[in-house]
Protein backbone atom coordinates (compact mmCIF):
# COMPACT_ATOMS: atom_id res chain seq x y z
CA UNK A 1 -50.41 -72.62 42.29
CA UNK A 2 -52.36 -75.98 42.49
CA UNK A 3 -50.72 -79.49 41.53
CA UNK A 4 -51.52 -82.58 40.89
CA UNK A 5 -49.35 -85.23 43.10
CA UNK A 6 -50.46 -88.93 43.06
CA UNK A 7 -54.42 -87.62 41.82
CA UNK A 8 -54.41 -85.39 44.61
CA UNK A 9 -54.63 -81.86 44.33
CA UNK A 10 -52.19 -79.69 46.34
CA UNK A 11 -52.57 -75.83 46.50
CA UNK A 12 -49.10 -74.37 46.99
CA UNK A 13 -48.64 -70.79 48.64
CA UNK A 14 -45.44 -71.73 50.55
CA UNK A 15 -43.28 -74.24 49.01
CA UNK A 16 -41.03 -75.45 51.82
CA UNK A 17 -44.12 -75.67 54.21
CA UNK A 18 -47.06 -76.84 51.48
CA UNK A 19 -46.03 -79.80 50.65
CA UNK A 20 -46.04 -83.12 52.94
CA UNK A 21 -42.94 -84.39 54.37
CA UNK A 22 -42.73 -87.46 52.82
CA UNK A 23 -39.23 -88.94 54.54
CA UNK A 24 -41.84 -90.49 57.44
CA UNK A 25 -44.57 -93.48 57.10
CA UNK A 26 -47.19 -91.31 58.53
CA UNK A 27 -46.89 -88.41 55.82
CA UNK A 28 -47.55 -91.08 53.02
CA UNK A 29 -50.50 -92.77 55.44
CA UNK A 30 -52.26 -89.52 56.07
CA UNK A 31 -51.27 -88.31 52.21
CA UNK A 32 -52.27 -92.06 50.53
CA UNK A 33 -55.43 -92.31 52.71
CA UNK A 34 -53.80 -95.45 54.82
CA UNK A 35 -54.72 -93.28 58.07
CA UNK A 36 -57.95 -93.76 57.73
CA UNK A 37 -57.83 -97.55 56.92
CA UNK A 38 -58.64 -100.18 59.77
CA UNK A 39 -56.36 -102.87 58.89
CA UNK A 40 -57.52 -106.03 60.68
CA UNK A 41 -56.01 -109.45 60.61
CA UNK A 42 -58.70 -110.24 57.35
CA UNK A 43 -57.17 -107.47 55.55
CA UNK A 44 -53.76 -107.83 56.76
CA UNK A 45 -53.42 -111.22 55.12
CA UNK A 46 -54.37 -109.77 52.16
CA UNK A 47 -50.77 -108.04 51.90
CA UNK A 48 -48.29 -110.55 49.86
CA UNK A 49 -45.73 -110.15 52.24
CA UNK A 50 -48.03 -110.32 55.25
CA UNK A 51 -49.08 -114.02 54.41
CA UNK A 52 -45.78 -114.80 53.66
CA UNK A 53 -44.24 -113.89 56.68
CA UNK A 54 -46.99 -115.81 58.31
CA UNK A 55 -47.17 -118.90 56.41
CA UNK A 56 -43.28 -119.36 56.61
CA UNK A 57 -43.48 -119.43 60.18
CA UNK A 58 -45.96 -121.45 60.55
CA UNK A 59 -45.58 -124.09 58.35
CA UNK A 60 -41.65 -124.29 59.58
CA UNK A 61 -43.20 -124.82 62.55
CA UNK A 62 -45.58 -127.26 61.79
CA UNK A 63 -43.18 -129.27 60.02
CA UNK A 64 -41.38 -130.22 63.48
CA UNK A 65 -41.76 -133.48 65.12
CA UNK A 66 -42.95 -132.32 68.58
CA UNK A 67 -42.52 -135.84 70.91
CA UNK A 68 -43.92 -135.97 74.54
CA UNK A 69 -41.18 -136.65 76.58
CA UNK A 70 -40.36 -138.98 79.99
CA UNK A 71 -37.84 -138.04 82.26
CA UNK A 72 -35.93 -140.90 83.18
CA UNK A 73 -33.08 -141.90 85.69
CA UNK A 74 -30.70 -141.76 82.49
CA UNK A 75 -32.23 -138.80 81.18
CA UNK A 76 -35.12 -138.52 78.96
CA UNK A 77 -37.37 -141.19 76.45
CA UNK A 78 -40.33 -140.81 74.37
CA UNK A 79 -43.95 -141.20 75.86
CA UNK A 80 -45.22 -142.94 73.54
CA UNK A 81 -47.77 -144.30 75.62
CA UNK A 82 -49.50 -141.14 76.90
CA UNK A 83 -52.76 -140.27 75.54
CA UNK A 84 -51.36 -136.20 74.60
CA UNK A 85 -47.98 -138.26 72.68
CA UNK A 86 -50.49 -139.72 69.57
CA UNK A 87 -52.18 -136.25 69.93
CA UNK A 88 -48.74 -133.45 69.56
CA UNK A 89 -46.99 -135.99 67.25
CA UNK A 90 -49.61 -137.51 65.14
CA UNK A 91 -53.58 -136.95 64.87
CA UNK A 92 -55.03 -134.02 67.22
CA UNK A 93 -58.53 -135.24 66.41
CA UNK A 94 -60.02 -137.22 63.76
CA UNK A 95 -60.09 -134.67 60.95
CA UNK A 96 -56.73 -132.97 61.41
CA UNK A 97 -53.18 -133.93 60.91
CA UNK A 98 -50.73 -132.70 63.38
CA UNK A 99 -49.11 -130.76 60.33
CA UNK A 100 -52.92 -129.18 59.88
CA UNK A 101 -53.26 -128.77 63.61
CA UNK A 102 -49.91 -126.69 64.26
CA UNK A 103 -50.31 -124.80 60.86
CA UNK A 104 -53.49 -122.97 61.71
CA UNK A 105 -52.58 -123.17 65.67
CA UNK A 106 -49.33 -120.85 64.90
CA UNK A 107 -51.64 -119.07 62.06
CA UNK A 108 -54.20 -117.59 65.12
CA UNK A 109 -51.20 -116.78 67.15
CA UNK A 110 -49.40 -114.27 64.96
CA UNK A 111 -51.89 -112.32 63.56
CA UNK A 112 -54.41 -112.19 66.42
CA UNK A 113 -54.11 -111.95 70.45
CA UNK A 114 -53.49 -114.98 71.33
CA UNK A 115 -54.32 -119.13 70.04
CA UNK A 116 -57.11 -121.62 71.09
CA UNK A 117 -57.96 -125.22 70.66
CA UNK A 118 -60.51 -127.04 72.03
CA UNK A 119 -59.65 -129.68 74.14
CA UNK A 120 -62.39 -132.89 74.63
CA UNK A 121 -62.30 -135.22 76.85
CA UNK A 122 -63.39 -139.08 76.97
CA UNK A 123 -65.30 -140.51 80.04
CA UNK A 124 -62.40 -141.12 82.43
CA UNK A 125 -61.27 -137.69 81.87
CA UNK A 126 -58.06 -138.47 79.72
CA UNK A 127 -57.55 -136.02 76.55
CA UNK A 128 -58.86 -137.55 73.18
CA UNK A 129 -59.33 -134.97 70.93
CA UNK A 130 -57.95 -131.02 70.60
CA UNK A 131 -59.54 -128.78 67.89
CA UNK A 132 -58.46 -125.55 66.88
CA UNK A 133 -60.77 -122.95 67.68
CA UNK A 134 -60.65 -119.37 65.22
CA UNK A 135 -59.55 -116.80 67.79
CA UNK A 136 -62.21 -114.21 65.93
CA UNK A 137 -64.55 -116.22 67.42
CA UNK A 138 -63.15 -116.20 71.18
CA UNK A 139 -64.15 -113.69 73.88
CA UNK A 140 -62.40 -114.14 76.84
CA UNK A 141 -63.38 -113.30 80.06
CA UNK A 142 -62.43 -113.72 83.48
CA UNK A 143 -64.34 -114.84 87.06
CA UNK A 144 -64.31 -111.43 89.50
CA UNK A 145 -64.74 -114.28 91.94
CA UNK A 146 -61.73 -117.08 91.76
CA UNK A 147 -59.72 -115.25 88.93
CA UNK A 148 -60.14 -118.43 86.56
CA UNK A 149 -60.03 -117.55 82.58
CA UNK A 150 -63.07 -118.89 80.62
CA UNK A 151 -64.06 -118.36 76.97
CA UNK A 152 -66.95 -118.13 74.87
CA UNK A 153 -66.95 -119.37 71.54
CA UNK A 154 -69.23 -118.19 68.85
CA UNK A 155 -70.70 -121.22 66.55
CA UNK A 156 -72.99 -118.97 64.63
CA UNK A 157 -76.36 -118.85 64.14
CA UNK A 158 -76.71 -116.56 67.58
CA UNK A 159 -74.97 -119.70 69.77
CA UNK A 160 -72.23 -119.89 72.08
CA UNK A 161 -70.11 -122.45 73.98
CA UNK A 162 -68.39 -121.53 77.21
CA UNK A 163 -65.18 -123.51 78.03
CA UNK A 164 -63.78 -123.22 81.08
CA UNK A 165 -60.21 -124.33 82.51
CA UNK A 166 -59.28 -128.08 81.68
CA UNK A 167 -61.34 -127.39 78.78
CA UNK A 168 -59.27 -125.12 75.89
CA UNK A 169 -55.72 -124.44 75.40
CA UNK A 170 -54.48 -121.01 74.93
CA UNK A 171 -51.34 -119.33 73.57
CA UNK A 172 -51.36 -115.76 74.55
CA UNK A 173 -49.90 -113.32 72.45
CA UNK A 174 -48.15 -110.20 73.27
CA UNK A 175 -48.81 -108.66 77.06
CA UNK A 176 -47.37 -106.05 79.63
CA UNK A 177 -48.27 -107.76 82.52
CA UNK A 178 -49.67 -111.25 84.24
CA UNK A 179 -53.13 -110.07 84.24
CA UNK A 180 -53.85 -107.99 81.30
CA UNK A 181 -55.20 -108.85 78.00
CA UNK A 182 -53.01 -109.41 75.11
CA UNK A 183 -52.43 -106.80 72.84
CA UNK A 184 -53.41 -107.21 69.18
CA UNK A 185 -50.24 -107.50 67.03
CA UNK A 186 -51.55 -105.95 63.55
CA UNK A 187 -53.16 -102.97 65.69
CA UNK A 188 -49.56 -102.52 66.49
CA UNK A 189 -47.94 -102.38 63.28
CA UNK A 190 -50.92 -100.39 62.10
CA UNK A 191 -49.29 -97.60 60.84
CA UNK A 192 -46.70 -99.89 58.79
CA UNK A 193 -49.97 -101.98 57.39
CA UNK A 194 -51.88 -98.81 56.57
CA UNK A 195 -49.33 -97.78 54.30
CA UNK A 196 -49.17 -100.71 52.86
CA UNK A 197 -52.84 -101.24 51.89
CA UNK A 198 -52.52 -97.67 50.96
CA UNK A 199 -49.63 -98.13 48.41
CA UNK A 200 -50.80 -101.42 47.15
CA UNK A 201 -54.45 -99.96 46.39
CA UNK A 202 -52.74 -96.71 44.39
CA UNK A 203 -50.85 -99.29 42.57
CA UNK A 204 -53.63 -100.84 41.75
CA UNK A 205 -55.49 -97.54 40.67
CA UNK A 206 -51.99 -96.77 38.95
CA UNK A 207 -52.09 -99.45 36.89
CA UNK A 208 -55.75 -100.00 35.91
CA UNK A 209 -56.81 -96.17 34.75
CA UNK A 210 -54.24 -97.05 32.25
CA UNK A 211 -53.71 -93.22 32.08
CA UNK A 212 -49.87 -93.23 31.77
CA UNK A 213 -49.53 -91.02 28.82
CA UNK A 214 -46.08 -90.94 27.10
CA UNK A 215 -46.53 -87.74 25.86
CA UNK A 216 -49.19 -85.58 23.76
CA UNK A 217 -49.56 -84.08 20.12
CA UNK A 218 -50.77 -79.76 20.35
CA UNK A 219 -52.06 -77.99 17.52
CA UNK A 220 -52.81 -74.41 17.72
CA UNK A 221 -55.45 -74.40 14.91
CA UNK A 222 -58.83 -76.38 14.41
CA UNK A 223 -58.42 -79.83 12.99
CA UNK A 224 -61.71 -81.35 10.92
CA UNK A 225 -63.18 -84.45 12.41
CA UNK A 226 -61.99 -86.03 9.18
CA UNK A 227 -59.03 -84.27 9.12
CA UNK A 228 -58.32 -85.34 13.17
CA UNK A 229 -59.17 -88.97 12.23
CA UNK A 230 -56.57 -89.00 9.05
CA UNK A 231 -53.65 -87.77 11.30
CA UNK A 232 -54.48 -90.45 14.24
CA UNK A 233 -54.60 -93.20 11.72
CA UNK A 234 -51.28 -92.18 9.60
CA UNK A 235 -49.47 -91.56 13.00
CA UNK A 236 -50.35 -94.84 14.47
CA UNK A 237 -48.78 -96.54 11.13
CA UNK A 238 -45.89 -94.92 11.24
CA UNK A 239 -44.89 -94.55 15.05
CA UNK A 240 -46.90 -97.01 16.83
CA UNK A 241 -45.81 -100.84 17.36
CA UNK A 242 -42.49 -102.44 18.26
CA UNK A 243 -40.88 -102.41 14.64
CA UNK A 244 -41.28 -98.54 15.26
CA UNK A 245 -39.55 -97.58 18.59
CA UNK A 246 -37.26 -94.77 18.20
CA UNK A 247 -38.41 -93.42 14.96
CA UNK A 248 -37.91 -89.45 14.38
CA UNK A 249 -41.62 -87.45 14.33
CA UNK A 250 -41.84 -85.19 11.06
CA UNK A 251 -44.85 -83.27 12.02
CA UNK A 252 -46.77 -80.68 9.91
CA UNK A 253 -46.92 -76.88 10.61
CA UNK A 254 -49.48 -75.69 13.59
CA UNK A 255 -48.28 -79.28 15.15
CA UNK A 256 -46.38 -79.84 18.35
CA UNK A 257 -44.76 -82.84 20.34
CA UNK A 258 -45.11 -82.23 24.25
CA UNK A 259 -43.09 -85.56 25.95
CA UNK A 260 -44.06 -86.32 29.62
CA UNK A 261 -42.04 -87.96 31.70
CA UNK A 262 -43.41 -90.35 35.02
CA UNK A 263 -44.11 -87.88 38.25
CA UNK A 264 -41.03 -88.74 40.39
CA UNK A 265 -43.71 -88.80 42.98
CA UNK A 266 -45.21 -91.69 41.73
CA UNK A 267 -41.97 -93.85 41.38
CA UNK A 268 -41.38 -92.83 44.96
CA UNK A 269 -44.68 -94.13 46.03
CA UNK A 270 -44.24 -97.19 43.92
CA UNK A 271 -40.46 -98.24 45.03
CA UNK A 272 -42.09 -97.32 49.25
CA UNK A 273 -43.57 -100.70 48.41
CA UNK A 274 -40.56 -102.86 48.45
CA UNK A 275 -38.84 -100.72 51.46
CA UNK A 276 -42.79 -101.74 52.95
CA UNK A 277 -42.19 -105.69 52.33
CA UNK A 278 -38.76 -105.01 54.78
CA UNK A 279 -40.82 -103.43 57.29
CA UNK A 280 -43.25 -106.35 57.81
CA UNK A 281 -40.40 -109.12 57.66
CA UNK A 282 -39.16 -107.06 60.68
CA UNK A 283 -42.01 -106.87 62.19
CA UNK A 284 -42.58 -110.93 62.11
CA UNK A 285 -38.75 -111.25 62.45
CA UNK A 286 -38.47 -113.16 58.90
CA UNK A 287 -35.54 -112.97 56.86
CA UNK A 288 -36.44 -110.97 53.72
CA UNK A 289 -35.48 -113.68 51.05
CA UNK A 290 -38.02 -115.81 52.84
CA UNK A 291 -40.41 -113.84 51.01
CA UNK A 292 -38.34 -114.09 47.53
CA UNK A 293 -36.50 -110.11 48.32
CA UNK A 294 -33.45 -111.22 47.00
CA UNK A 295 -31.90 -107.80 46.62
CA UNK A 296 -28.63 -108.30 49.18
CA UNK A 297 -28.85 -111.83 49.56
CA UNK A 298 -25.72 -113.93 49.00
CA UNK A 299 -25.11 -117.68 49.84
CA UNK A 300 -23.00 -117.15 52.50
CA UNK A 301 -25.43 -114.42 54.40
CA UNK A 302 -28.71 -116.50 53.47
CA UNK A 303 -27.33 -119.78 55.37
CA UNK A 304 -26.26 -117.46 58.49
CA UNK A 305 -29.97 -115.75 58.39
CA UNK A 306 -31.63 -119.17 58.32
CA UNK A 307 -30.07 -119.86 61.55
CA UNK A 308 -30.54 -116.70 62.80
CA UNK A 309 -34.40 -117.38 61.91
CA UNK A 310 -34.26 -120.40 63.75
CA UNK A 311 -33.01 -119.03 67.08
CA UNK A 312 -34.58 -115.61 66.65
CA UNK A 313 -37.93 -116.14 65.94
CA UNK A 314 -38.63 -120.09 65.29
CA UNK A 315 -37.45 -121.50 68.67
CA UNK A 316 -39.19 -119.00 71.14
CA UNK A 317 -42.34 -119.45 69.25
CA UNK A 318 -41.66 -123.55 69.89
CA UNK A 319 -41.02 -122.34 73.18
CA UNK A 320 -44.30 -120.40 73.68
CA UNK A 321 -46.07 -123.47 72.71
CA UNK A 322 -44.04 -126.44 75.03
CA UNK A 323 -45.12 -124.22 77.92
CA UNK A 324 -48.39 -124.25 76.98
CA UNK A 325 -48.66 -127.91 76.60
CA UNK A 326 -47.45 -128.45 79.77
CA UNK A 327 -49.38 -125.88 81.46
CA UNK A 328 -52.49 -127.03 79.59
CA UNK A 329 -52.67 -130.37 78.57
CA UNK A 330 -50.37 -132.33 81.47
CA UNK A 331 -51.94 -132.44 85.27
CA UNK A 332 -49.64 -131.40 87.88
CA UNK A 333 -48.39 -134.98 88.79
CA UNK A 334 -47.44 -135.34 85.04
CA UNK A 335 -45.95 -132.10 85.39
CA UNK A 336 -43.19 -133.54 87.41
CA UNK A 337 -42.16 -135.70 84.59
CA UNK A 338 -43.64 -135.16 81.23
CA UNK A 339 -42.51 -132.49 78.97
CA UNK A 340 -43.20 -131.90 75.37
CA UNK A 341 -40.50 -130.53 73.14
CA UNK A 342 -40.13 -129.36 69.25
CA UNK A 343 -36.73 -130.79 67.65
CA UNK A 344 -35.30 -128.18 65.45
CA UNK A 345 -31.82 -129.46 65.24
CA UNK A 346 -32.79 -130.73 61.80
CA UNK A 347 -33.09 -126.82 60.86
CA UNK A 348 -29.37 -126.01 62.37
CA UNK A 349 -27.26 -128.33 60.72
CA UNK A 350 -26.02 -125.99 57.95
CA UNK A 351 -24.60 -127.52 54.72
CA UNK A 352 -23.05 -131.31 54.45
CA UNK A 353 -19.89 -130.00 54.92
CA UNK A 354 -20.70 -127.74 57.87
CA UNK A 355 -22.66 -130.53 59.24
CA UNK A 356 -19.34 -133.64 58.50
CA UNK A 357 -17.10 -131.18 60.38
CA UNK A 358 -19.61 -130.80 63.19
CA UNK A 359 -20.30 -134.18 63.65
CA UNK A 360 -16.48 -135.42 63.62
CA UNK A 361 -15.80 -132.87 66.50
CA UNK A 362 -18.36 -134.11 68.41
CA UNK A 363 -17.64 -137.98 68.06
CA UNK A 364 -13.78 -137.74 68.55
CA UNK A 365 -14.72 -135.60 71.46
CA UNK A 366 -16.84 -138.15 73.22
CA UNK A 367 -20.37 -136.37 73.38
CA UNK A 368 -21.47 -137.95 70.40
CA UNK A 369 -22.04 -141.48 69.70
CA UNK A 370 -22.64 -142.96 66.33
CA UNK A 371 -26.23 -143.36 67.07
CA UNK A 372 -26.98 -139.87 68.18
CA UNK A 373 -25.57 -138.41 64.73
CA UNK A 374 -27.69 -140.96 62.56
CA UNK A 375 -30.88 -140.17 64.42
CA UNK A 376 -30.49 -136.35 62.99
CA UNK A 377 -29.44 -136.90 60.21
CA UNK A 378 -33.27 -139.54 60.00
CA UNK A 379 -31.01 -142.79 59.73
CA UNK A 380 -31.86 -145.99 61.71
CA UNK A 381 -29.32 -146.92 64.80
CA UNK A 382 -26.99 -149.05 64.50
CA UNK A 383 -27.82 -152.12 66.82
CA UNK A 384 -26.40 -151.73 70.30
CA UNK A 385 -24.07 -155.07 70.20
CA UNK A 386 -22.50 -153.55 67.25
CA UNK A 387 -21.37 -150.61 68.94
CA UNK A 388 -24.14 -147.52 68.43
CA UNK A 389 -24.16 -146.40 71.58
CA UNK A 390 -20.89 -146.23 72.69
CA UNK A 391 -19.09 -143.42 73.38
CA UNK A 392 -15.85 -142.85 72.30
CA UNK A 393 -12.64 -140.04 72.40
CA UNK A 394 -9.75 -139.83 70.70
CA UNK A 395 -6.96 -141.98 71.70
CA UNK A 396 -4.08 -139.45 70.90
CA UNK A 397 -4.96 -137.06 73.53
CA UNK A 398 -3.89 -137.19 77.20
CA UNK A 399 -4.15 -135.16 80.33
CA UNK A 400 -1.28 -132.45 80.67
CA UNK A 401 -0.65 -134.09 83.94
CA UNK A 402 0.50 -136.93 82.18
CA UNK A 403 3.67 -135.42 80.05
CA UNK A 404 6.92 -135.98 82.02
CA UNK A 405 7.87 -133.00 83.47
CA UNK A 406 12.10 -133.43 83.03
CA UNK A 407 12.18 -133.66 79.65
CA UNK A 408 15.04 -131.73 78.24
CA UNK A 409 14.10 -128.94 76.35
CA UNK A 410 13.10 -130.19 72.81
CA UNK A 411 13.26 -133.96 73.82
CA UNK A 412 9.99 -135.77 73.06
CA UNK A 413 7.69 -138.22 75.41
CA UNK A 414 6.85 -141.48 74.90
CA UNK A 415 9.34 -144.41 74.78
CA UNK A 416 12.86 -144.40 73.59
C-alpha cells in the first residue's frame, strides 16, 4: 500500500519496519531532506531563532562599558590615558562606534571559527585604529618555521593582505587542543540546523500550495458543465463566508460529503518547529524567552534565567575577549599592569528591591561605601569631604570576645 506523508510517497509492505522512526532529529533530516542541506553561517542566520540567539548576545555584549584598567598600589584606576582606553571604550577607528565594533566582533565569533580585527598602527608604533575584519574572508595559516599565526585577508577583486602578529586580533572559537584549528560551530549543530531549514522550508511549501482542503463533494453520476457550474455557485452562497460557519449541507441524490481532517503528520512536523527554536537557544546557551518562547516563563523564573544568562554564557564570552586584549593589544611590559575588563554588574542587580536589600547589606557591613553603590547604580559620587568614600559598619555589633563571660544566666550586658 503506498501513502502519501508530508508529499512524500511511502510504499508500505511492513508496517512496524516501513515507516521512519520519527522520535529522533535525524529521521525527520533524512525524511524532510535537511540531510542533504549544507547549512553555513549565511544560511544559518537565516533561521529566526538563529539570529536571535546571536544578536541577543551580542548586542548585550556590546552594550558593556569595557574600561582599560591600571593596577595601582590601592588597587585598580582607569587608563584613561592609554592609546587602547579611547579605542575598547569609545571609537575603535574613525567609522565605528565601540557599540558597532563589539556588535559585529561578537557577531564573527559565534557563528564562525573564530573573530578578527585589524589592528593599524601610527608611526611610533602605538595602536590607532582596530577594524573588524569578516572571518569569511580570513585564511589562517601558520609558519612551519617559528610557529607564528598569520592571516590572509581577501579584499576582492583577486587581492589579498597578509597580517602577521602585532598586526590583527583574534578570538578563537571552539578547539581541542593548543595547536589545532578551531572547529566551526554551525558544522556542529548541523544536524539540529538541517532540520530546521528543513521544517521551515515545508512550512513554507505548506502554506503557499494553499492545498489544505477541508473536505470534498463526490457524485457518482456525470454532472453537465452547466449543471457543475450551477451547484459550485449555489453552494458557495449558501455555505461559504463567515455568516455561514456551521450550517447543515442538504445535498441532492448521487451527492456525497467526504470531510478531511489535517495529516497528524503534518502537525507533528509543524509543532518540531517550536521544540527546534529550544534546541538552538541551547545550543547558544540563551534563555528561550530571549527569543519571545514564552511558553513556561513566569516572573520569578525569567529574573533567575537572566542571571543565569549572565554568568552562563555572557561573562565567559567577556572573558574570551579581556584575554584577548591583553594578549593582543598590550606589550608585555603593559602586561604587568594593564588589564581590560567588561562591567556587567549593571546586568546582576535584579529588581529595586532585590538590589535596596543588597546594597544595605553591603554598606552596614563595611564593604560598601556610599560611593561604590552610586557608581552602579550610574549616579555621580558624592564629594570625598562629604563622606563618599568612607567606609562604614554597623555600630550595634561587637566581637563575641567582648560579651562578659559571668553574666548570670538571662542577665543582659551593657551598663546597669
Amino acid at each position: 500500500m503506498k501513502i502519501n506523508l508530508l508529499g512524500k510517497t511511502i510504499e508500505i509492505r511492513d508496517a512496524v519496519s516501513s515507516l521512519p522512526d520519527f522520535r529522533s532529529d535525524a529521521a525527520w533530516v533524512d525524511f524532510l531532506g535537511g540531510g542533504g542541506r549544507r547549512v553555513t553561517s549565511s544560511t544559518a542566520i537565516k533561521v529566526a531563532a538563529v539570529i536571535r540567539c546571536v544578536d541577543v548576545v551580542a548586542k548585550t555584549i556590546a552594550s558593556l562599558p569595557v574600561n582599560l584598567y591600571q593596577s595601582t598600589n590601592d588597587g585598580r584606576k582607569k587608563a584613561e590615558r592609554h592609546p587602547v582606553y579611547r579605542l575598547l571604550y569609545r571609537l575603535p577607528n574613525a567609522e565605528t562606534t565601540s557599540y558597532e565594533f563589539w556588535h559585529m566582533y561578537v557577531f564573527n565569533l559565534m557563528l564562525t571559527r573564530g573573530a578578527y580585527a585589524k589592528i593599524v598602527r601610527n608611526q611610533n608604533g602605538y595602536i590607532k585604529e582596530l577594524w573588524n575584519i569578516p572571518s569569511r574572508n580570513v585564511a589562517m595559516s601558520r609558519n612551519a618555521a617559528n610557529g607564528e599565526l598569520f592571516i590572509d585577508v581577501d579584499l576582492g577583486d583577486g587581492k589579498t593582505e597578509r597580517l602577521r602578529s602585532g598586526q590583527f586580533m583574534y578570538t578563537p572559537g571552539l578547539r581541542f587542543s593548543d595547536s589545532s584549528n578551531p572547529e566551526d560551530p554551525i558544522s556542529i549543530a548541523s544536524d539540529v540546523l538541517g532540520l530546521t531549514t528543513a521544517l521551515n522550508s515545508y512550512a513554507k511549501d505548506f502554506f503557499e500550495s494553499g492545498t489544505n482542503l477541508g473536505g470534498f463533494i463526490e457524485y457518482d453520476g456525470t454532472i453537465s458543465d452547466e449543471g457543475y457550474q450551477r451547484f459550485k455557485d449555489s453552494w458557495a452562497k449558501t455555505y461559504a463566508g463567515v455568516s455561514n460557519h456551521h450550517k447543515w449541507a442538504f445535498l441532492e441524490s448521487g451527492f456525497k460529503l467526504n470531510q478531511l481532517g489535517r495529516n497528524p503528520t503534518d502537525s507533528q512536523a509543524l509543532e518540531s518547529r517550536r521544540f527546534e527554536v529550544t534546541e538552538i537557544c541551547r545550543m547558544f546557551g540563551v534563555p528561550p524567552h530571549k527569543v519571545f518562547d514564552l511558553d513556561r516563563a513566569t516572573f520569578s523564573n525569567i529574573e533567575q534565567q537572566n542571571i543565569e544568562f549572565v554568568q552562563e554564557s555572557i561573562t565567559p564570552m567577556c572573558v574570551r575577549i579581556e584575554q584577548t586584549i591583553y594578549k593582543d593589544l598590550l606589550t608585555e611590559t603593559e602586561q604587568a599592569k594593564y588589564y581590560a575588563k567588561f562591567n556587567v554588574n549593571g546586568l546582576l542587580r535584579g529588581d529595586i528591591a532585590a538590589r535596596t536589600a543588597y546594597y544595605h547589606n553591603a554598606r552596614q557591613d563595611g564593604w560598601m561605601n556610599a560611593n561604590d553603590i552610586r557608581e552602579l547604580e550610574d549616579m555621580n559620587p558624592i564629594p570625598e569631604e562629604e563622606g563618599g568614600n568612607i567606609y562604614a559598619v554597623n555600630g550595634n555589633m561587637i566581637p563575641l570576645t567582648s560579651i562578659p563571660q559571668n553574666l548570670p544566666k538571662g542577665a543582659k550586658g551593657g551598663n546597669a
